[in-house]
N, C-alpha and C. Protein backbone atom coordinates (compact mmCIF):
# COMPACT_ATOMS: atom_id res chain seq x y z
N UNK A 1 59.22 -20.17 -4.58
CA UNK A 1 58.72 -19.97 -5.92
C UNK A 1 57.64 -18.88 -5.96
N UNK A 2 57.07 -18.83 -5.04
CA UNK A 2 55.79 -18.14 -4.74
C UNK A 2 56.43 -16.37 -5.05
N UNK A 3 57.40 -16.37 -3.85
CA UNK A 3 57.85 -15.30 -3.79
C UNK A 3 58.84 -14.59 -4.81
N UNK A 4 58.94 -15.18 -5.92
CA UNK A 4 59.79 -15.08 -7.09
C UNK A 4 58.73 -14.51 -8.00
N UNK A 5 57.35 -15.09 -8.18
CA UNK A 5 56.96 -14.58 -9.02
C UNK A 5 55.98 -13.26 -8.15
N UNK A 6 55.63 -13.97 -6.91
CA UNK A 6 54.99 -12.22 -6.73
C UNK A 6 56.19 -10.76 -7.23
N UNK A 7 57.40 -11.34 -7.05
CA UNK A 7 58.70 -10.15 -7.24
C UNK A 7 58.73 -9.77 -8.44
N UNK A 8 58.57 -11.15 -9.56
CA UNK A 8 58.50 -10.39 -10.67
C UNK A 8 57.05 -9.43 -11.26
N UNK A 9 56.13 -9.90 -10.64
CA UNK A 9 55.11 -8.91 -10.79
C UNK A 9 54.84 -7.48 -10.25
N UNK A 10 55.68 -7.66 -9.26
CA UNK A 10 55.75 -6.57 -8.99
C UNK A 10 56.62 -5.46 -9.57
N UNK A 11 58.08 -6.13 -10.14
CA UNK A 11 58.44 -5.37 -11.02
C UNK A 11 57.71 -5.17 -12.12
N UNK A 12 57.18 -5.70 -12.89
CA UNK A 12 56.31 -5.67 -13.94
C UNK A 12 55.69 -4.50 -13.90
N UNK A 13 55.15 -4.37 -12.50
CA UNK A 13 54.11 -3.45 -12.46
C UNK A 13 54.82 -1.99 -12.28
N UNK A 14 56.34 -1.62 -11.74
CA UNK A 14 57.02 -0.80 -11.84
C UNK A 14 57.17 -0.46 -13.06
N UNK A 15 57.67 -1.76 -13.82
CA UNK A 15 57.87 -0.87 -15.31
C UNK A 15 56.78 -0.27 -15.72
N UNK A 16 55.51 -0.89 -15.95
CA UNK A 16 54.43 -0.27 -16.61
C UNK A 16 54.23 0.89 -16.18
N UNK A 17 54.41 1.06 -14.77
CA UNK A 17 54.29 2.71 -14.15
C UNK A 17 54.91 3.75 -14.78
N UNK A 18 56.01 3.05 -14.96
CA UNK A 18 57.17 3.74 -15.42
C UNK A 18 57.02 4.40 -16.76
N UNK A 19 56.20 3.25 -17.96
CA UNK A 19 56.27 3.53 -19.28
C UNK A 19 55.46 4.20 -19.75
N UNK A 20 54.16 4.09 -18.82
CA UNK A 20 52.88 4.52 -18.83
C UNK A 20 52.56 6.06 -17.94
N UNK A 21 53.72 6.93 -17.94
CA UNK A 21 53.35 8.32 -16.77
C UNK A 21 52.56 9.26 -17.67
N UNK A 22 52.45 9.60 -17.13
CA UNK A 22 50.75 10.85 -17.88
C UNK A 22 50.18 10.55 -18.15
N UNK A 23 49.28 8.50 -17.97
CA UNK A 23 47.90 8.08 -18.55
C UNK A 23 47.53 7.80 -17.18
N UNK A 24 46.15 7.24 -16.92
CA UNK A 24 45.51 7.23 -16.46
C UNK A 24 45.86 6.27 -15.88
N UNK A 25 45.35 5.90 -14.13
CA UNK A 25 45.73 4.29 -13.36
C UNK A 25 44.93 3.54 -13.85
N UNK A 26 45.36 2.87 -13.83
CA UNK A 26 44.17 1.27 -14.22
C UNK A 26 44.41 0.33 -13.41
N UNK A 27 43.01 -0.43 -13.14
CA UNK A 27 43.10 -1.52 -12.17
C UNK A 27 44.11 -2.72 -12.37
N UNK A 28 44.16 -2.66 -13.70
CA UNK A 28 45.48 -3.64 -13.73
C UNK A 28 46.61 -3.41 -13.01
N UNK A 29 47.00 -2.27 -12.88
CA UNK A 29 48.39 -1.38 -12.35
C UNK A 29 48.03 -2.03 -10.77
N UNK A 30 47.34 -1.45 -10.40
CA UNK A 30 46.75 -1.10 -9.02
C UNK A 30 46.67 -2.91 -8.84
N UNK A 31 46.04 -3.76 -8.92
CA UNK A 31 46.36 -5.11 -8.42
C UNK A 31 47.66 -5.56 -8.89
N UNK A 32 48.20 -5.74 -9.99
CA UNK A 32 49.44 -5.93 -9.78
C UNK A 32 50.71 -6.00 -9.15
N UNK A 33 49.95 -4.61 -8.45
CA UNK A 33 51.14 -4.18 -7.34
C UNK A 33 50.57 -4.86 -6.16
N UNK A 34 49.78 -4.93 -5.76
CA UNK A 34 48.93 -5.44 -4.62
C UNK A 34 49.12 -6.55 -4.69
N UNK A 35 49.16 -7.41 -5.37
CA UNK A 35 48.82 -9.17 -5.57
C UNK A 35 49.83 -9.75 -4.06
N UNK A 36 51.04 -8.90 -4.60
CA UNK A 36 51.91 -9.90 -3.19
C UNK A 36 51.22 -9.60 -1.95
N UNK A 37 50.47 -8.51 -1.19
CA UNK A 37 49.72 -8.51 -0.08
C UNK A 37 48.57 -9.41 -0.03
N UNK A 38 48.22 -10.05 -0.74
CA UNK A 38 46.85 -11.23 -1.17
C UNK A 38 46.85 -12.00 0.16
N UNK A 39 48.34 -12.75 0.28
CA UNK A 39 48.47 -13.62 1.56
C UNK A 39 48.06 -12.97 2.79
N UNK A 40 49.23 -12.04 3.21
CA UNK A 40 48.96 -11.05 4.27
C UNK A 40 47.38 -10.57 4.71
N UNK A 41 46.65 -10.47 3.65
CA UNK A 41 45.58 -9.51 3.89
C UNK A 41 44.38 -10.53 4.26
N UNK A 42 44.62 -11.77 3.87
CA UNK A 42 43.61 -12.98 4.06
C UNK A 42 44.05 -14.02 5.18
N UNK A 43 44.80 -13.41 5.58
CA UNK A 43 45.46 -13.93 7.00
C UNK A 43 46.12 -15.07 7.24
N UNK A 44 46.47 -15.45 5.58
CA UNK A 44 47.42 -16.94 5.52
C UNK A 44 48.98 -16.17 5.02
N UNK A 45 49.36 -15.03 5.52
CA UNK A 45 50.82 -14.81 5.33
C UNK A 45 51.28 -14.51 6.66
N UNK A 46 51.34 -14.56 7.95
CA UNK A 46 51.68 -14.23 8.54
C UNK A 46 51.20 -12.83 9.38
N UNK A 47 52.15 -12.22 10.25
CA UNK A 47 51.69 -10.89 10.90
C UNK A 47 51.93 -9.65 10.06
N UNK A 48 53.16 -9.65 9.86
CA UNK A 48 53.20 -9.02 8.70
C UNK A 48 53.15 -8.99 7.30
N UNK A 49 53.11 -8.11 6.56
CA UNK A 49 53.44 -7.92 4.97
C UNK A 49 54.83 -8.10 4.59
N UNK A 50 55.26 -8.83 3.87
CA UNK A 50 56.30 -9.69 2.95
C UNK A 50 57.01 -8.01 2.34
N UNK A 51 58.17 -7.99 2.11
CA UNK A 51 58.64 -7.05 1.44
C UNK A 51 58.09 -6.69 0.42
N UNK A 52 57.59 -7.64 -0.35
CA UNK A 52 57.06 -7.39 -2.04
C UNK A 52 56.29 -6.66 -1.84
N UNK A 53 55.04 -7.04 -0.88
CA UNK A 53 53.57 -6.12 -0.44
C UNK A 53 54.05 -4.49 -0.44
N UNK A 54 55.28 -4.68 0.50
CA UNK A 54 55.34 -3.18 0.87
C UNK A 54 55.76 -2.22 -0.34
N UNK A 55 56.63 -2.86 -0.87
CA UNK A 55 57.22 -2.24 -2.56
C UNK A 55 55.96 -1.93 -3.18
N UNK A 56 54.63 -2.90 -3.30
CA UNK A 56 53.71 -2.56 -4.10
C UNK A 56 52.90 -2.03 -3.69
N UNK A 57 52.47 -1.38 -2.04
CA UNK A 57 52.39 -0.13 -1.34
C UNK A 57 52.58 0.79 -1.65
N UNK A 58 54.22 0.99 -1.98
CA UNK A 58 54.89 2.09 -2.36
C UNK A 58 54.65 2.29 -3.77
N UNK A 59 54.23 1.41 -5.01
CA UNK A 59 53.92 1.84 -5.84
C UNK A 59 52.84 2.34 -6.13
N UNK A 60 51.83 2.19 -5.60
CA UNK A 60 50.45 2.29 -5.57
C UNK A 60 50.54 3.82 -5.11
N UNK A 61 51.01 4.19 -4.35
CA UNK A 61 51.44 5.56 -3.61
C UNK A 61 51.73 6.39 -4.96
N UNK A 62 52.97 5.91 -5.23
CA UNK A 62 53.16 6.65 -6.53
C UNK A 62 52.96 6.78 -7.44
N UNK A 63 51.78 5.52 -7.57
CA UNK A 63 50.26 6.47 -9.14
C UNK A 63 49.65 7.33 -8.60
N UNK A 64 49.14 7.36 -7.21
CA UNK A 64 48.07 8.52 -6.75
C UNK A 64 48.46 10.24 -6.65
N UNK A 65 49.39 10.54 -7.61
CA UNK A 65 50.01 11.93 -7.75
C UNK A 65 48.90 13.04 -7.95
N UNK A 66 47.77 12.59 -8.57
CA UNK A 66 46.72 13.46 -8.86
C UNK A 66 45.33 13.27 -8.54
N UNK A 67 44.51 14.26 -7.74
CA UNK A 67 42.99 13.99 -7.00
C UNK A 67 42.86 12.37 -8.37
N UNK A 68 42.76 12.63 -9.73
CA UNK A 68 41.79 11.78 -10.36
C UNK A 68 42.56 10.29 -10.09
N UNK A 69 43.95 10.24 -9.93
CA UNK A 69 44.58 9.22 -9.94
C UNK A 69 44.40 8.12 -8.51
N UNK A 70 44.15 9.34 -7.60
CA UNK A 70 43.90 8.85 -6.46
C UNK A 70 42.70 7.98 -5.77
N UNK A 71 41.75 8.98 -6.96
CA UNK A 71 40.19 8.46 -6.84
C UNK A 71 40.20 6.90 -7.48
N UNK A 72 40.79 7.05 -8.51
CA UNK A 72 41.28 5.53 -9.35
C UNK A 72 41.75 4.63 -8.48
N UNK A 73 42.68 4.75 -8.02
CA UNK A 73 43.44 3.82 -7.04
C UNK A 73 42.69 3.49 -5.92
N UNK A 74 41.88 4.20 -5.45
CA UNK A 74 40.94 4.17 -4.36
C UNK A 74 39.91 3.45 -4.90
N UNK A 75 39.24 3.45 -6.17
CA UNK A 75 38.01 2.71 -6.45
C UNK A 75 38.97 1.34 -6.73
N UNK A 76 39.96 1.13 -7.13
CA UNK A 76 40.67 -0.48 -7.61
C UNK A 76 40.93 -1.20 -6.57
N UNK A 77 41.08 -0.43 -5.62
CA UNK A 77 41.42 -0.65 -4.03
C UNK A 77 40.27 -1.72 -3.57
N UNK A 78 39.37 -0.70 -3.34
CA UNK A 78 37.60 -1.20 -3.25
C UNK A 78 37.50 -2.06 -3.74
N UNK A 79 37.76 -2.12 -5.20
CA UNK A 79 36.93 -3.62 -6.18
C UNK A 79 37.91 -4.42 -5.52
N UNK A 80 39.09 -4.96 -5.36
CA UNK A 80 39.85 -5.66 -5.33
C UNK A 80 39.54 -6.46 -3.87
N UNK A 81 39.39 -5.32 -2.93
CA UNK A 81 38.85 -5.78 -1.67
C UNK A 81 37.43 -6.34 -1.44
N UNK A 82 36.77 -5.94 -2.17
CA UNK A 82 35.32 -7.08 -2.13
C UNK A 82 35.46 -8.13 -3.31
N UNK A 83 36.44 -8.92 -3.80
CA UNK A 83 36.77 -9.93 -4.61
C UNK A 83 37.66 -11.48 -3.51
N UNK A 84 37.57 -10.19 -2.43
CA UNK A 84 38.24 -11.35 -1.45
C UNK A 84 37.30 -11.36 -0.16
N UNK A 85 36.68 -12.44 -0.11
CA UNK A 85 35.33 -12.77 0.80
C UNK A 85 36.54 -12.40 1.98
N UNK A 86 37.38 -13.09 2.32
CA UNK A 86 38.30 -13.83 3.61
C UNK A 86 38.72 -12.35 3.92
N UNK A 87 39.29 -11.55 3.22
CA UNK A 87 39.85 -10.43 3.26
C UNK A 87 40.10 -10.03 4.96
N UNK A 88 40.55 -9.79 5.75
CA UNK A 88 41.02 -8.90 6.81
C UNK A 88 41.01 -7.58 7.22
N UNK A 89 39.83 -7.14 7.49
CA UNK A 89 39.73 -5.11 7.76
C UNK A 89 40.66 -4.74 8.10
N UNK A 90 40.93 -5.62 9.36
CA UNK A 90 42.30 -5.25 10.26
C UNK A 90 43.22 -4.96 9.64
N UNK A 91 43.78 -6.00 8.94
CA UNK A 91 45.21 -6.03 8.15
C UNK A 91 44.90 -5.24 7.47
N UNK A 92 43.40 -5.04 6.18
CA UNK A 92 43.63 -4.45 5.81
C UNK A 92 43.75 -2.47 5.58
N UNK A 93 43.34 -2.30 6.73
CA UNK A 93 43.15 -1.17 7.39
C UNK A 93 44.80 -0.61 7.90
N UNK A 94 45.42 -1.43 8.41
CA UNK A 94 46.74 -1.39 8.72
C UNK A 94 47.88 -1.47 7.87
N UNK A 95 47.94 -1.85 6.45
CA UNK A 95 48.56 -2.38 5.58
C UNK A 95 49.67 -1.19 5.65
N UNK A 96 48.97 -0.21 5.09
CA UNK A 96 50.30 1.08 5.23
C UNK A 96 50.81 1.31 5.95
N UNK A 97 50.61 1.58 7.18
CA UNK A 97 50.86 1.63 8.44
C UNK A 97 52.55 0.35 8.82
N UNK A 98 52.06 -0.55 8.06
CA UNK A 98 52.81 -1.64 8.66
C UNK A 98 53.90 -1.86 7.39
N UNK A 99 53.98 -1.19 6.64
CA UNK A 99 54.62 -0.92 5.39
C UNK A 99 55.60 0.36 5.64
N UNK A 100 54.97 1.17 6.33
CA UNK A 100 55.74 2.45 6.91
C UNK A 100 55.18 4.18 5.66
N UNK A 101 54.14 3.32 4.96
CA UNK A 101 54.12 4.48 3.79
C UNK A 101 52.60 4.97 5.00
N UNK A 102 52.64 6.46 4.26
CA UNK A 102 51.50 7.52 4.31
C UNK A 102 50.80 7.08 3.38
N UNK A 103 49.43 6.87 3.30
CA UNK A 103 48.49 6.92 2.38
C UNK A 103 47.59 7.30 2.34
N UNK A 104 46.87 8.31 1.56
CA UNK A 104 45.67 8.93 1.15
C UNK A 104 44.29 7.78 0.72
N UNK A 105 44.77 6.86 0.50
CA UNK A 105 44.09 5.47 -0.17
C UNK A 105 43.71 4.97 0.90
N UNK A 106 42.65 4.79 1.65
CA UNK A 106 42.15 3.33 2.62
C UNK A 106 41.99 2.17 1.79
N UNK A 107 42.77 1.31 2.29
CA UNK A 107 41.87 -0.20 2.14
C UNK A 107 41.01 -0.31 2.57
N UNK A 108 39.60 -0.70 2.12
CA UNK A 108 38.29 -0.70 2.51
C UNK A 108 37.52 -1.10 1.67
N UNK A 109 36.27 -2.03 2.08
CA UNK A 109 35.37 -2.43 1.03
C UNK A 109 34.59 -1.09 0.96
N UNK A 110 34.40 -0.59 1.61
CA UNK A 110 33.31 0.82 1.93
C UNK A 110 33.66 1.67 1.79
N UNK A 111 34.88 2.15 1.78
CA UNK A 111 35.22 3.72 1.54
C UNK A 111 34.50 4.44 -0.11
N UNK A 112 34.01 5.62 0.39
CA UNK A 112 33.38 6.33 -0.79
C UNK A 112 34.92 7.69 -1.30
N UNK A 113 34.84 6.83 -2.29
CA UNK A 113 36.32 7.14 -3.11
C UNK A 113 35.82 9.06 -3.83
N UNK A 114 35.13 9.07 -3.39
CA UNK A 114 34.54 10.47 -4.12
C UNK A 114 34.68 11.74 -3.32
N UNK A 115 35.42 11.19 -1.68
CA UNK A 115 35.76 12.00 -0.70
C UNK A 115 37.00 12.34 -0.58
């Protein structure tokens, strides 16, 4: 059940990408897609990231088309990651990596998104 609705949120969050091209990212976008890595990243999903995570990897990738979009995604990144005490550097430091995407975005409570 779990994994049904992280799927549909994650589509959710495709469409909105989708409907929404030439505005601005918003943190809604940006966790949305993220939510299915929640488990993974707090170290109650296993070693790896769940397919959904990685799809919403890959979407997250593809709001950051522009320096400002990127900076966005990078600060939602941040907030999202200090909202989770438990959170995982490791994992979450690795997330892309283990997803197979390139990313310009660190997961990080600390990264200064202005670089």
């Amino acid at each position: 059940m779990k994994g049904a609705v992280a799927a549909v949120i994650a589509i959710l969050a495709v469409i909105s990408l989708v409907a929404q091209q030439g505005q601005a990212v918003t943190c809604g976008q940006v966790d949305a897609a993220l939510v299915p890595c929640i488990s993974y990243l707090t170290g109650r999903g296993g070693d790896s990231p769940s397919p959904a995570c990685c799809s919403g990897v890959k979407t997250v990738k593809g709001m950051a088309q522009t320096t400002a979009d990127k900076r966005a995604c990078c600060s939602c990144v941040k907030a999202a990651a200090n909202r989770y005490a438990d959170l995982k550097d490791v994992a979450a430091q690795s997330l892309p990596t283990k997803c197979g995407v390139q990313m310009d975005i660190p997961v990080s409570r600390t990264v200064d998104c202005d670089k």
